[in-house]
C-alpha atoms as a PDB file:
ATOM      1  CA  UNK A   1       0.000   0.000   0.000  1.00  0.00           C
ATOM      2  CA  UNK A   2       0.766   3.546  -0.650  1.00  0.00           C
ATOM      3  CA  UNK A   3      -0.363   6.587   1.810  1.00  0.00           C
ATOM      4  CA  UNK A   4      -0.507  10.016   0.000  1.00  0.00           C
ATOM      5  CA  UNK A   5      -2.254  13.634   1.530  1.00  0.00           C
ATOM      6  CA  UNK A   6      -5.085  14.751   0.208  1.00  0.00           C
ATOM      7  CA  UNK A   7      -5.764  18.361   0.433  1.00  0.00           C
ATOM      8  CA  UNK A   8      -9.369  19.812  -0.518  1.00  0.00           C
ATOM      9  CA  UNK A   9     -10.266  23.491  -1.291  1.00  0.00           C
ATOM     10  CA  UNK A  10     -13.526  25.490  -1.589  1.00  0.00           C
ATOM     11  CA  UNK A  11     -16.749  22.547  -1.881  1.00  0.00           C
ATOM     12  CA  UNK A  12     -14.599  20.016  -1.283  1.00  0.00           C
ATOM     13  CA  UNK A  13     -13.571  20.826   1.926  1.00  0.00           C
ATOM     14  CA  UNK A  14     -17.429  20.752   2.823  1.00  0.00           C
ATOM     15  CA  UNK A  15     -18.026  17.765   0.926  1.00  0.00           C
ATOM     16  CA  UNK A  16     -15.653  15.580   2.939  1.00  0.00           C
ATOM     17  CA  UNK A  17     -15.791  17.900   6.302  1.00  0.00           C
ATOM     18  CA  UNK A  18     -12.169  18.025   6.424  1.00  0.00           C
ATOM     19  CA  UNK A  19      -8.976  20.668   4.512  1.00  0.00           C
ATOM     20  CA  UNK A  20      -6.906  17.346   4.939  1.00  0.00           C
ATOM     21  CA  UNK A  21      -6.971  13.405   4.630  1.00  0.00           C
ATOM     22  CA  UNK A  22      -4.552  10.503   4.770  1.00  0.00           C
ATOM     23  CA  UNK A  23      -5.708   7.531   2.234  1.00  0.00           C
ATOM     24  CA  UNK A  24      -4.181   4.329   1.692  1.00  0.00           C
ATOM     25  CA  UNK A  25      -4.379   2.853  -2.198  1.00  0.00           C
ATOM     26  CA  UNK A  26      -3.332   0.351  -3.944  1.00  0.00           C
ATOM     27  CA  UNK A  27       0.265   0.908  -5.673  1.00  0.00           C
ATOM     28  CA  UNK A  28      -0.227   1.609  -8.952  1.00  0.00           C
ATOM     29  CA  UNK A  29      -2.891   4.150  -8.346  1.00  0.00           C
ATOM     30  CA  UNK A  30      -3.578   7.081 -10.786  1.00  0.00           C
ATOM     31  CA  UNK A  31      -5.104  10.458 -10.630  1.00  0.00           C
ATOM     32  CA  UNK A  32      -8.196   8.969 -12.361  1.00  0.00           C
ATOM     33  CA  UNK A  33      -8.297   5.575  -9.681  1.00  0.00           C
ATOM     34  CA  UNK A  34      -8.235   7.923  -7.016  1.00  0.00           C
ATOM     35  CA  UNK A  35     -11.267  10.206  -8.389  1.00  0.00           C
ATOM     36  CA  UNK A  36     -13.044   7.566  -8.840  1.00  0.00           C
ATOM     37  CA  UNK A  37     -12.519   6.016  -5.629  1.00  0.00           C
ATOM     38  CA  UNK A  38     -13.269   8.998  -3.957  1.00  0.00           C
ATOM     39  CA  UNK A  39     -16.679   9.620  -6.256  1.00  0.00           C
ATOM     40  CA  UNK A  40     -17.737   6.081  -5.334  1.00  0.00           C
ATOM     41  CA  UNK A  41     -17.138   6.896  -1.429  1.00  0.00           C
ATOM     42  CA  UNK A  42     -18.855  10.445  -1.661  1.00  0.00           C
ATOM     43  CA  UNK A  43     -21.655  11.701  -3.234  1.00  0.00           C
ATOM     44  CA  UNK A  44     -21.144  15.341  -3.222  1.00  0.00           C
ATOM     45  CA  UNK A  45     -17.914  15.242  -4.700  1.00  0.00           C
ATOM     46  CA  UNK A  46     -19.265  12.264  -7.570  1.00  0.00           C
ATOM     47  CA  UNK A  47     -21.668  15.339  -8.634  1.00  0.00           C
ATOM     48  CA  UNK A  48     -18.523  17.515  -9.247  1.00  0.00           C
ATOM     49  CA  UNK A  49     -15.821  14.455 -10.216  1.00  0.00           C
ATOM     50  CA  UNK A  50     -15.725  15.823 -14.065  1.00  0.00           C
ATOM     51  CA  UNK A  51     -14.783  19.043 -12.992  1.00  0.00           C
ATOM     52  CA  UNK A  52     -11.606  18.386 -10.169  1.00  0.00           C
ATOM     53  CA  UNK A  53      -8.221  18.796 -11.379  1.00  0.00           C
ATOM     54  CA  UNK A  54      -4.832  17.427  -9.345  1.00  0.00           C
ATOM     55  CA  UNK A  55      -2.111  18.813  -8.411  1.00  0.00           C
ATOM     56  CA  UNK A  56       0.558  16.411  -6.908  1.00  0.00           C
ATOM     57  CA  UNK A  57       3.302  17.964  -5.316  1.00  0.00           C
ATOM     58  CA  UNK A  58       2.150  21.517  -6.465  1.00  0.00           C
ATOM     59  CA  UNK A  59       2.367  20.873  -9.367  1.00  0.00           C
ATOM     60  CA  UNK A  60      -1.052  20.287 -11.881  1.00  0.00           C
ATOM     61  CA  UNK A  61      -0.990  16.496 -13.465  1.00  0.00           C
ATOM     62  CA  UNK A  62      -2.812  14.901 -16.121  1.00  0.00           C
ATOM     63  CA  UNK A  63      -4.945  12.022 -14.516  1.00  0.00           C
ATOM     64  CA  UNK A  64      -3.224   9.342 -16.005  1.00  0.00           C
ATOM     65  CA  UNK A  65      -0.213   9.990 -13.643  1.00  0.00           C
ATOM     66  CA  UNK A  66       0.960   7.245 -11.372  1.00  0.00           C
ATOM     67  CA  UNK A  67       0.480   8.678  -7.485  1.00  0.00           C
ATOM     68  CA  UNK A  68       3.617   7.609  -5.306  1.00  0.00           C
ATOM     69  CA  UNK A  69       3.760   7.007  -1.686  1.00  0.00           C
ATOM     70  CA  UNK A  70       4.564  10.283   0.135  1.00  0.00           C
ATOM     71  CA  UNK A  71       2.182  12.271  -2.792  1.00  0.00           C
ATOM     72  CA  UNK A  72       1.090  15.343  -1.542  1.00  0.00           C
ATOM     73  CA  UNK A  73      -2.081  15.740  -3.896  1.00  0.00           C
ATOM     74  CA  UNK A  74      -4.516  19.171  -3.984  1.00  0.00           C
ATOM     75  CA  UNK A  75      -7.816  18.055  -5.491  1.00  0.00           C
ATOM     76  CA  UNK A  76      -8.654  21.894  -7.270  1.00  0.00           C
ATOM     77  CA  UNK A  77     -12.644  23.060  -8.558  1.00  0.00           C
ATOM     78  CA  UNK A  78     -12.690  26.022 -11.241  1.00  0.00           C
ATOM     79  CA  UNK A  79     -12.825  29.214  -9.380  1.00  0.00           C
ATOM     80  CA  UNK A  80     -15.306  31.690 -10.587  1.00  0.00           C
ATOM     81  CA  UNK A  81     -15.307  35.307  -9.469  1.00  0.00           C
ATOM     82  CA  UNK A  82     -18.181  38.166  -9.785  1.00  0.00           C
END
């Protein structure tokens, strides 16, 4: 198993009542595994999935990127102003 942070901004931090979780996955995990696993785990954040971008290590990642143990991973929603 691999443990990486998971940091959520803005809605997410309300979806999952937290600014910061530990997870364990399965090595091998990808951006895209671990949206999904969350979305399966979480409604609110299932109605938003499509929208969530990564950024692992602060840096933004395309989905199909391979998390590592030790990943410090943002989970970002489009920010809209007025």
């Amino acid at each position: 198993m691999i443990i990486v942070t998971l940091r959520f901004f803005s809605v997410l931090r309300e979806a999952f009542g937290a600014g910061v979780a530990e997870v364990e996955l399965d090595p091998g995990t990808t951006g895209q595994g671990l949206i999904e696993l969350l979305a399966a785990n979480n409604d609110e954040f299932a109605a938003i999935q499509s929208v969530v971008r990564l950024a692992v290590n602060d840096e933004y990642v395309e989905l199909d990127l391979q998390l590592s143990d030790g990943d410090e991973i943002a989970l970002i929603t489009p920010v809209s102003g007025g």
